[in-house]
Every structure is written in C-alpha cells, then in structure tokens.
PDB file of N, CA and C in Angstrom:
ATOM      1  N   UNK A   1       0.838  -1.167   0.000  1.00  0.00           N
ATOM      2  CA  UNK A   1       0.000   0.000   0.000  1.00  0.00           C
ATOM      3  C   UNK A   1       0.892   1.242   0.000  1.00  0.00           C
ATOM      4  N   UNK A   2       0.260   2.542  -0.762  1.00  0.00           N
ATOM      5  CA  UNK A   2       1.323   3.395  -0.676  1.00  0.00           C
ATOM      6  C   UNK A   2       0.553   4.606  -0.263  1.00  0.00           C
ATOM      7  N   UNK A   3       0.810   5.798   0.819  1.00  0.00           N
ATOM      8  CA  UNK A   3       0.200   6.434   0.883  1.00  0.00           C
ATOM      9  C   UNK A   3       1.072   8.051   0.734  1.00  0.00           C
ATOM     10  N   UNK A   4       0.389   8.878   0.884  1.00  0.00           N
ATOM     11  CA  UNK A   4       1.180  10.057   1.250  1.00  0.00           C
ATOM     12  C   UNK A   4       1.382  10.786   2.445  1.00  0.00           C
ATOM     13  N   UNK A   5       2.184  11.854   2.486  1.00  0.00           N
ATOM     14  CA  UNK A   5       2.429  12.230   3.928  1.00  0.00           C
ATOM     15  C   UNK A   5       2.856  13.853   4.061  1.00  0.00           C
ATOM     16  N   UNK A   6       2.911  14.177   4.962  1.00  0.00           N
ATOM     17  CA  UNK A   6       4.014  15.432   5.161  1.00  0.00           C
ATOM     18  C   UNK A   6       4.495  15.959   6.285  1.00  0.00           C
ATOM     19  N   UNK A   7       5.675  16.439   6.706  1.00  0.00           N
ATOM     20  CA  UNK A   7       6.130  16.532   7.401  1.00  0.00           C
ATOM     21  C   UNK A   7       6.496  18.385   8.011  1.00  0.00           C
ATOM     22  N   UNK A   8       7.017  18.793   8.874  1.00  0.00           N
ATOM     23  CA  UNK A   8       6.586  19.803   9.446  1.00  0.00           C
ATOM     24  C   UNK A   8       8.233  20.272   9.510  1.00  0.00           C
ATOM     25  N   UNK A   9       8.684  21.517   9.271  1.00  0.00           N
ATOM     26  CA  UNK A   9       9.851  22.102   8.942  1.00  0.00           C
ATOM     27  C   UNK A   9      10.396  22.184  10.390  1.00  0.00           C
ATOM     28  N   UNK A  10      11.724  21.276  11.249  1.00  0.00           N
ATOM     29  CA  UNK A  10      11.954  21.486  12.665  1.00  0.00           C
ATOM     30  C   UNK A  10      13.215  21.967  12.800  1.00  0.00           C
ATOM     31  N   UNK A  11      13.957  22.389  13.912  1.00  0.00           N
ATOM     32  CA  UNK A  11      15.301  22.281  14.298  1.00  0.00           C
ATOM     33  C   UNK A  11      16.306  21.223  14.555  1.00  0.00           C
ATOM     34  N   UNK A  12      15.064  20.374  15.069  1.00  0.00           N
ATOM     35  CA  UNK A  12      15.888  18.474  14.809  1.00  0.00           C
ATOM     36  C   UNK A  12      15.389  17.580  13.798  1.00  0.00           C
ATOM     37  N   UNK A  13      16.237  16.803  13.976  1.00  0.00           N
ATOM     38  CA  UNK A  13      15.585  15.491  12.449  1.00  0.00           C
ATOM     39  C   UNK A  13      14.012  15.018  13.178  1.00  0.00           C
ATOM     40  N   UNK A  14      13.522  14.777  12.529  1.00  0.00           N
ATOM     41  CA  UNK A  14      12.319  14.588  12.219  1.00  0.00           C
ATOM     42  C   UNK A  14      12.011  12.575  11.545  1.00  0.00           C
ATOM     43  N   UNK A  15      11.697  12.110  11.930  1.00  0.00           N
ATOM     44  CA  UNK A  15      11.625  10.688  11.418  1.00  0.00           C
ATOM     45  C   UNK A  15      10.556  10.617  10.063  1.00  0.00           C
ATOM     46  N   UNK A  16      10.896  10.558   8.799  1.00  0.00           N
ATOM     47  CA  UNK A  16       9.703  10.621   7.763  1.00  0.00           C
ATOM     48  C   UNK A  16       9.469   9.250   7.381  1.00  0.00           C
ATOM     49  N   UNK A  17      10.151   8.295   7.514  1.00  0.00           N
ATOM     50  CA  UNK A  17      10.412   6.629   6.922  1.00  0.00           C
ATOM     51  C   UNK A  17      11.115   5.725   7.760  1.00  0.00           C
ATOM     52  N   UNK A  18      10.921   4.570   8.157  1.00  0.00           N
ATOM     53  CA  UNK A  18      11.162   3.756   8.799  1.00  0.00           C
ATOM     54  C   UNK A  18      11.144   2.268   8.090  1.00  0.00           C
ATOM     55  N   UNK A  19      12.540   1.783   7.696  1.00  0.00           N
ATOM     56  CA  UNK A  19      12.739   1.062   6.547  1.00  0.00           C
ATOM     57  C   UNK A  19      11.686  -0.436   7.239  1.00  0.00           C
ATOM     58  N   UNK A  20      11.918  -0.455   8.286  1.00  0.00           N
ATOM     59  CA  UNK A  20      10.947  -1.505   8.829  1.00  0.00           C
ATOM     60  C   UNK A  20       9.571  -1.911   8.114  1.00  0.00           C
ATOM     61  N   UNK A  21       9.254  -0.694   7.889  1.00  0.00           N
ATOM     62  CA  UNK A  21       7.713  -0.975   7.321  1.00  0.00           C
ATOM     63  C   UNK A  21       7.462  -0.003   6.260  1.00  0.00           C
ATOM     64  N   UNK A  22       8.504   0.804   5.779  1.00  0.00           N
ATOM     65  CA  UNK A  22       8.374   1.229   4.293  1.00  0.00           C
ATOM     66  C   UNK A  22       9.689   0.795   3.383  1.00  0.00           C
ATOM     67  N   UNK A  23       9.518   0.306   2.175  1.00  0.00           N
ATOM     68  CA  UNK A  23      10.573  -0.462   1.038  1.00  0.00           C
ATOM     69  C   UNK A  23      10.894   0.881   0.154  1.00  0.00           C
ATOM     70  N   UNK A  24      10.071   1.871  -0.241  1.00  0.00           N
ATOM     71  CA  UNK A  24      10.505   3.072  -1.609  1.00  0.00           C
ATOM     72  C   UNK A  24      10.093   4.188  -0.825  1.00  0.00           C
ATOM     73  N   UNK A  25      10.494   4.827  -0.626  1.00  0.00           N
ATOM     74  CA  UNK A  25       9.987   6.685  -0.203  1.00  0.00           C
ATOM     75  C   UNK A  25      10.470   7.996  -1.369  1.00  0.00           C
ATOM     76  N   UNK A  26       9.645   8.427  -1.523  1.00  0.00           N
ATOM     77  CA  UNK A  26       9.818   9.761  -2.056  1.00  0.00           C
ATOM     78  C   UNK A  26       9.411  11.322  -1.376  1.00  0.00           C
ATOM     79  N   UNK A  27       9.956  12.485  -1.505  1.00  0.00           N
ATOM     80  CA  UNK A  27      10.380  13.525  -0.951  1.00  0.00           C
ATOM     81  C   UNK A  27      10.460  14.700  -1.666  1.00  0.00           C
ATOM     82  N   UNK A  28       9.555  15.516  -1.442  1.00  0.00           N
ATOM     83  CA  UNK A  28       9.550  16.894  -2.086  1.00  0.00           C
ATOM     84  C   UNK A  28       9.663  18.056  -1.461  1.00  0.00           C
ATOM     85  N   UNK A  29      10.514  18.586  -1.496  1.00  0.00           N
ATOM     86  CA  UNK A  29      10.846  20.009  -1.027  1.00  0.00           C
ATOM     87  C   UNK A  29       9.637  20.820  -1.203  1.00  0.00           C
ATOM     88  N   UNK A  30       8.650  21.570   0.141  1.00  0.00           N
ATOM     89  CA  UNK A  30       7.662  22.600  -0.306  1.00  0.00           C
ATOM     90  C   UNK A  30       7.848  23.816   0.942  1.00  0.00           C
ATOM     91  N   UNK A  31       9.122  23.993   0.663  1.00  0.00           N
ATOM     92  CA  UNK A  31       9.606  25.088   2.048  1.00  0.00           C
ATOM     93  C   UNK A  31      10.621  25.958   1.471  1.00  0.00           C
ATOM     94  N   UNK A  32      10.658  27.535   1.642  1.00  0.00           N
ATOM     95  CA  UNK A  32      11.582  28.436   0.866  1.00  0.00           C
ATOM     96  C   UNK A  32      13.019  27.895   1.917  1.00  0.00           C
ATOM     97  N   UNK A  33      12.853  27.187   2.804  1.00  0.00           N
ATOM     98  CA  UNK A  33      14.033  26.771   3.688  1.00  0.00           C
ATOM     99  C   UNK A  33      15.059  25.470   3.270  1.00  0.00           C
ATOM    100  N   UNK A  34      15.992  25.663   3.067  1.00  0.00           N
ATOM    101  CA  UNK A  34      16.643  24.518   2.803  1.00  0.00           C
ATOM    102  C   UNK A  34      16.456  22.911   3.269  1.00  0.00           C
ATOM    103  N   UNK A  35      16.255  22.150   3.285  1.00  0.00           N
ATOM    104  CA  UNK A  35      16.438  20.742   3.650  1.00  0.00           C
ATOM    105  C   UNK A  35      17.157  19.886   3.927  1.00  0.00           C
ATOM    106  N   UNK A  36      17.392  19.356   4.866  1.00  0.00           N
ATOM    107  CA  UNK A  36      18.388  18.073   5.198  1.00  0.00           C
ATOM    108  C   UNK A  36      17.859  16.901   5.049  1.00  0.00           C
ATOM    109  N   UNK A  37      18.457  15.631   4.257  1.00  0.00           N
ATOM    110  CA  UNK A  37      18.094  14.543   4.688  1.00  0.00           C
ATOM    111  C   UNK A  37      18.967  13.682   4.959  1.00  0.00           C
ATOM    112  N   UNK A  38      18.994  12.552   5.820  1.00  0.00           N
ATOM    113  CA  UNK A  38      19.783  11.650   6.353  1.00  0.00           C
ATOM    114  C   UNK A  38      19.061  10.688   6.613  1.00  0.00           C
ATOM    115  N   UNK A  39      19.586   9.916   5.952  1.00  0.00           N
ATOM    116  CA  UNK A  39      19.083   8.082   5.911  1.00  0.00           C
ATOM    117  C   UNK A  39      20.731   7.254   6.968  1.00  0.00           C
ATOM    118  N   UNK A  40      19.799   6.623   7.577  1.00  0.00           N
ATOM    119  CA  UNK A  40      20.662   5.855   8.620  1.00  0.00           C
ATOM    120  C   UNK A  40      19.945   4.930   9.509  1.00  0.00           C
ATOM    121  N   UNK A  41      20.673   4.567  10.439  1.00  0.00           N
ATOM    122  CA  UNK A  41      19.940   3.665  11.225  1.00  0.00           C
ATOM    123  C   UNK A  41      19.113   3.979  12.450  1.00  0.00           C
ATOM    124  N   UNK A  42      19.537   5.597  12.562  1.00  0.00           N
ATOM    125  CA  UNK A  42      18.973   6.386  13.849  1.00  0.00           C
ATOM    126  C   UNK A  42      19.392   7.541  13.801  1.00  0.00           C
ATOM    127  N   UNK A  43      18.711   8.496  14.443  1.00  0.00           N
ATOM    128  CA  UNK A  43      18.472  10.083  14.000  1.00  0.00           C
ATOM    129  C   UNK A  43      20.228  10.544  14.249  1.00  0.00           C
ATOM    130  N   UNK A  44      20.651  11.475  13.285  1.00  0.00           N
ATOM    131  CA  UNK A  44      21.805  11.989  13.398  1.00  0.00           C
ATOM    132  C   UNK A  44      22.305  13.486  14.569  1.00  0.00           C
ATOM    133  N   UNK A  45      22.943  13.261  14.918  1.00  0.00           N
ATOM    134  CA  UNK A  45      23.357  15.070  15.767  1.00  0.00           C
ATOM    135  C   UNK A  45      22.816  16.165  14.592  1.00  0.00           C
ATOM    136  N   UNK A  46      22.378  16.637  15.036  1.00  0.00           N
ATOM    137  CA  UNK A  46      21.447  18.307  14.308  1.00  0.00           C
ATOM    138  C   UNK A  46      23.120  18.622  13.689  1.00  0.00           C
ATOM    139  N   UNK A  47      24.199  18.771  13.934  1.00  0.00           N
ATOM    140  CA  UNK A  47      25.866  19.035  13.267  1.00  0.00           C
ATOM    141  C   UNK A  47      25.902  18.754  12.368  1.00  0.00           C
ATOM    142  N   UNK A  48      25.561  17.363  11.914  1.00  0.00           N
ATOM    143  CA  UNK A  48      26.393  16.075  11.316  1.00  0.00           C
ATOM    144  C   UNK A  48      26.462  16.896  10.037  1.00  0.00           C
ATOM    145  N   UNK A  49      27.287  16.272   9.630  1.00  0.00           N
ATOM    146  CA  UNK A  49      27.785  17.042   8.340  1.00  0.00           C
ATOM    147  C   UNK A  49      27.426  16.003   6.822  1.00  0.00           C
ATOM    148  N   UNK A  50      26.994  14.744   7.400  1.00  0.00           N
ATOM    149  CA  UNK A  50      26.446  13.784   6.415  1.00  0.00           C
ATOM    150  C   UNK A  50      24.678  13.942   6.434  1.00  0.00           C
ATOM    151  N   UNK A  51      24.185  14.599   4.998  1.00  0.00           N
ATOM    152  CA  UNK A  51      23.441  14.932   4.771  1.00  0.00           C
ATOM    153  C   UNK A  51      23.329  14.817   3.303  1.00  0.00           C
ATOM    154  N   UNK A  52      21.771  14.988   2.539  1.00  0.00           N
ATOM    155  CA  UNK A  52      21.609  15.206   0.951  1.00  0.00           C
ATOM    156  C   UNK A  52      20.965  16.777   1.516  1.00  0.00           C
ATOM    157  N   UNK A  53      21.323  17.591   0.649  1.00  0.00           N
ATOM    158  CA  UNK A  53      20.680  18.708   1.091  1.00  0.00           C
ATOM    159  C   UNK A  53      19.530  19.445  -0.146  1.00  0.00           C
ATOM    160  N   UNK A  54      18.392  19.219   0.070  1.00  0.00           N
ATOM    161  CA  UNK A  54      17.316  19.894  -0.909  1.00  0.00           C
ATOM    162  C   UNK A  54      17.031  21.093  -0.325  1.00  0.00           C
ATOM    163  N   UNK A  55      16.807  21.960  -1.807  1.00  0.00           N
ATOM    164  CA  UNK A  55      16.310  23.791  -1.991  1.00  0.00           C
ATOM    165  C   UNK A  55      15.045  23.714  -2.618  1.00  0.00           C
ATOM    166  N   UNK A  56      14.733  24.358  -2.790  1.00  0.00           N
ATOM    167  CA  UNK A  56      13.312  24.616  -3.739  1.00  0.00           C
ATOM    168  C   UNK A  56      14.079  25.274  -4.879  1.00  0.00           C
ATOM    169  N   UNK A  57      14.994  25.860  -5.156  1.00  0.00           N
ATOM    170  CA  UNK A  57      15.818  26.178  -6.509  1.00  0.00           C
ATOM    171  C   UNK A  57      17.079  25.005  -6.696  1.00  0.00           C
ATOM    172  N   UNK A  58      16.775  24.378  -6.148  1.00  0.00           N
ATOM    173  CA  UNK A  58      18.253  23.349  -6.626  1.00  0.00           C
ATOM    174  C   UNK A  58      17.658  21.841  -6.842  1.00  0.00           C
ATOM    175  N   UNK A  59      17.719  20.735  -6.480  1.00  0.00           N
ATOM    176  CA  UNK A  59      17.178  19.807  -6.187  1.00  0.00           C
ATOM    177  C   UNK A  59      16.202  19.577  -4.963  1.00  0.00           C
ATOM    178  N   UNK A  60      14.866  19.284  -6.036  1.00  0.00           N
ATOM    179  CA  UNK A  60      13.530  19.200  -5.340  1.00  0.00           C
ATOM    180  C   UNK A  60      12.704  18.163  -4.673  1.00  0.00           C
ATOM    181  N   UNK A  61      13.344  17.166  -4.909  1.00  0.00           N
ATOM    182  CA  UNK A  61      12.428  15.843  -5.019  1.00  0.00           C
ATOM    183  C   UNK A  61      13.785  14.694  -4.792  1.00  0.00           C
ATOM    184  N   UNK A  62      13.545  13.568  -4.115  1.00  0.00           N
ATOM    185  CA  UNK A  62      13.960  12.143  -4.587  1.00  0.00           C
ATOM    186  C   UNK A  62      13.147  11.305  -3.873  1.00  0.00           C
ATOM    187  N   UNK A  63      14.039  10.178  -4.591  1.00  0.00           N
ATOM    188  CA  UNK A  63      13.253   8.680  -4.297  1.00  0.00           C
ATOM    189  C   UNK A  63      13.989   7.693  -3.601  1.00  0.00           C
ATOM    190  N   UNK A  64      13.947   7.003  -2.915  1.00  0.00           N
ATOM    191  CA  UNK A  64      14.428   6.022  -1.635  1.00  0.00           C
ATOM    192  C   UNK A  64      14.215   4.643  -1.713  1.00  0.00           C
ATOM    193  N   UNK A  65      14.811   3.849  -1.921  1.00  0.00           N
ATOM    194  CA  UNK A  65      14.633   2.522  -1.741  1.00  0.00           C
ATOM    195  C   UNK A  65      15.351   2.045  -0.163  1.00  0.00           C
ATOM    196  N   UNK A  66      14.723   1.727   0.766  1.00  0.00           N
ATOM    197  CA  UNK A  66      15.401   1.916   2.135  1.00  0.00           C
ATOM    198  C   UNK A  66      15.246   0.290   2.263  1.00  0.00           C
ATOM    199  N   UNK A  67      16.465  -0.096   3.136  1.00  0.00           N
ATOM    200  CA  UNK A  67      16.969  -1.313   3.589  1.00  0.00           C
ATOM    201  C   UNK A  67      15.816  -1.313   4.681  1.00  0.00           C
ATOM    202  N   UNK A  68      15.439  -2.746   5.169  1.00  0.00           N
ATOM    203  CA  UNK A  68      14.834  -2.389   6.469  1.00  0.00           C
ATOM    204  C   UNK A  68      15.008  -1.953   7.546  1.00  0.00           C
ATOM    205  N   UNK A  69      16.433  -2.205   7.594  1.00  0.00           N
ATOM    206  CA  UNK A  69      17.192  -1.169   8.786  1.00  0.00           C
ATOM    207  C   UNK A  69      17.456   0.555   9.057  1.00  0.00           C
ATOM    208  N   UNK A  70      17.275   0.836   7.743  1.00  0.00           N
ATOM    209  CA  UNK A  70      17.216   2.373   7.373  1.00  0.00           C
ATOM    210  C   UNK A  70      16.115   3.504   7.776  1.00  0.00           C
ATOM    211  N   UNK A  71      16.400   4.368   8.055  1.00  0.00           N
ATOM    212  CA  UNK A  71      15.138   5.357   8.085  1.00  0.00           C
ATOM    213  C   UNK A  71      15.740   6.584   7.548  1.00  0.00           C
ATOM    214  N   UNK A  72      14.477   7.351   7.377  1.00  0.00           N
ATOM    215  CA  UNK A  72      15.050   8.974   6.412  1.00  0.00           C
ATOM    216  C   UNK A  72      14.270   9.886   7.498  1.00  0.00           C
ATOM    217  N   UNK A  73      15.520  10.627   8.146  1.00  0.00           N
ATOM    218  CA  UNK A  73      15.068  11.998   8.806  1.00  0.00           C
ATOM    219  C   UNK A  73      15.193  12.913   7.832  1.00  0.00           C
ATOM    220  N   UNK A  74      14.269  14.671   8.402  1.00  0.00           N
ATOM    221  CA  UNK A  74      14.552  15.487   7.242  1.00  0.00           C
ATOM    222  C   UNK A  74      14.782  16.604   9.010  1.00  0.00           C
ATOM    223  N   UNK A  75      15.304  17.870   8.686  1.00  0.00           N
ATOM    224  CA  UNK A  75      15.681  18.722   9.591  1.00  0.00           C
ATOM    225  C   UNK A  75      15.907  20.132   8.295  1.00  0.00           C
ATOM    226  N   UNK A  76      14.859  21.024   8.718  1.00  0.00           N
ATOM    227  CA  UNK A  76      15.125  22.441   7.902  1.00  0.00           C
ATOM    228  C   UNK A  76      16.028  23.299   8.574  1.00  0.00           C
ATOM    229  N   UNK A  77      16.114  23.585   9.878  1.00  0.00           N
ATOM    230  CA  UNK A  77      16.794  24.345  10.558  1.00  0.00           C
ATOM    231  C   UNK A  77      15.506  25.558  11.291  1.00  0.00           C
ATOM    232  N   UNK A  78      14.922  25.607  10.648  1.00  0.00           N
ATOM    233  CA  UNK A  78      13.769  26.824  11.091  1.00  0.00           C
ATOM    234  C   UNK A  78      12.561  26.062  11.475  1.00  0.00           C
ATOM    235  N   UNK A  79      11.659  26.735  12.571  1.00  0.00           N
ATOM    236  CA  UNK A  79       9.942  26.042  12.380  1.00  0.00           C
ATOM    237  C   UNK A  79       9.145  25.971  11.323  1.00  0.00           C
ATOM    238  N   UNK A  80       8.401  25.317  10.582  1.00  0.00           N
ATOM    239  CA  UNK A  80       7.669  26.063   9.357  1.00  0.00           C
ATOM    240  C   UNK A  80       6.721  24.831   9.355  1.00  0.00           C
ATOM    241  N   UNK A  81       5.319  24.916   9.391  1.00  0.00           N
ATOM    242  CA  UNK A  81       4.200  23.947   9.323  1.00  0.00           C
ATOM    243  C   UNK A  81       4.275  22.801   8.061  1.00  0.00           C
ATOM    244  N   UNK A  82       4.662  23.058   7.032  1.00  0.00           N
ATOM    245  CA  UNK A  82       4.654  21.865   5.799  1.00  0.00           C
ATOM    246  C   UNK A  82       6.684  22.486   5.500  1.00  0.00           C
ATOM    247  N   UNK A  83       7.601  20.707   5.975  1.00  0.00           N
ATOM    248  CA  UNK A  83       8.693  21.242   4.954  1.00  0.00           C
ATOM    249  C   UNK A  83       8.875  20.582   3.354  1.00  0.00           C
ATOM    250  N   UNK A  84       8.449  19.328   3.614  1.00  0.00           N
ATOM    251  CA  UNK A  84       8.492  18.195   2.707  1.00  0.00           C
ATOM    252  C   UNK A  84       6.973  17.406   3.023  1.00  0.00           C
ATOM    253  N   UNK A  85       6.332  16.868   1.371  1.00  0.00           N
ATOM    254  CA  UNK A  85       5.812  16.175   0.953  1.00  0.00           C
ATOM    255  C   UNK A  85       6.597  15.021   0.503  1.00  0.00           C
ATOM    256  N   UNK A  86       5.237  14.147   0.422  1.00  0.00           N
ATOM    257  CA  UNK A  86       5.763  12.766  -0.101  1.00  0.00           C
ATOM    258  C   UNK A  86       5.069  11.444  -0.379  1.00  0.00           C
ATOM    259  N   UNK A  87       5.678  10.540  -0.671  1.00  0.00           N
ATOM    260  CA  UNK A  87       4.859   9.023  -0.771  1.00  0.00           C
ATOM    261  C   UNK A  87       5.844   8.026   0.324  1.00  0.00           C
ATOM    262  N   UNK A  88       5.195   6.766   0.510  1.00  0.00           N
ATOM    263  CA  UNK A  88       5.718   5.464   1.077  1.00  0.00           C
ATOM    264  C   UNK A  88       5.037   4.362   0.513  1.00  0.00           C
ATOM    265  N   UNK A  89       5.542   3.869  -0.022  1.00  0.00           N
ATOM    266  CA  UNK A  89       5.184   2.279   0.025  1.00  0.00           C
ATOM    267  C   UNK A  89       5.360   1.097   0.969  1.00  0.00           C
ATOM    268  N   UNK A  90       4.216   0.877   1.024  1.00  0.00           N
ATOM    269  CA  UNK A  90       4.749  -0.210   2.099  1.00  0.00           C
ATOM    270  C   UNK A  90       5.424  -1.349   2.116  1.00  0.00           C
ATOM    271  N   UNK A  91       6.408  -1.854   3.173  1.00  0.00           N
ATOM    272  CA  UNK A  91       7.426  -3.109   2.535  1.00  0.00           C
ATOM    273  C   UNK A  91       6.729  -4.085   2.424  1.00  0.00           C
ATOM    274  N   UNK A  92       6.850  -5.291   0.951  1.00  0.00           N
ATOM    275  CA  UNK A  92       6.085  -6.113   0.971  1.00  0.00           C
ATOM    276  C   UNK A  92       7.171  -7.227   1.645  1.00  0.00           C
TER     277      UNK A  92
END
C-alpha cells in the first residue's frame, strides 16, 4: 500500500520513513528553507555534516529505496508547518 504524507519544517531530524515498514519513499521540497536529509539507522546530531541537502531552486524531489534497517530523517533548521511532501510504500 502506498500512501502520502508530510512533514513539518523542525530544528531536529524529524523521522519521515522507517525502513521496517516502508521499502521506496519519495520527498519533495515545499519550504523556501533549505532541507536536510539523512538516511541511517537512527536520528543523526542536528551538526552532522552527512546529509543530501534539498532547496526549492536546486534539487527538489527524490526517491528512496530503504533497507529495512534504514530510516530517512529530514531537519530544515527553522519552524515552518509543511517542509516536505511525499509518498511510502509499504514493505512487501
């Protein structure tokens, strides 16, 4: 099953996917604020310097095929009610 989602622009990572029970995720930038994402096994230090970083003028969007061990945080740096849209599929 695949549904959609969205997530809320924070100062810390934010959990959007949890490879446990989602297999493909996708991710759209809808915030004039920059984006962080980090796929790993557990939320990263707000620092970390390992990141994909989405703009709304640069790269807008990707797609995720996550291990089951994996999850995708996103972290804007600012508050902002919608940062990223998206889909999940669920792992079959």
């Amino acid at each position: 099953m695949t549904n959609t989602f969205r997530v809320a622009g924070a100062t810390n990572y934010q959990l959007v996917a949890d490879g446990a029970n989602y297999g493909r995720v996708g991710i759209q930038v809808v915030t004039v604020y920059p984006v962080s994402i980090f796929i790993g096994t557990a939320a990263p230090a707000n620092d970390t310097e390992d990141f994909v970083s989405m703009t709304p003028d640069g790269t807008r969007e990707i797609v995720v095929n996550l291990a089951a061990a994996d999850k995708i945080y996103v972290r804007t740096g600012k508050v902002t009610d919608v940062a990223v849209r998206g889909f999940r599929e669920t792992r079959t």
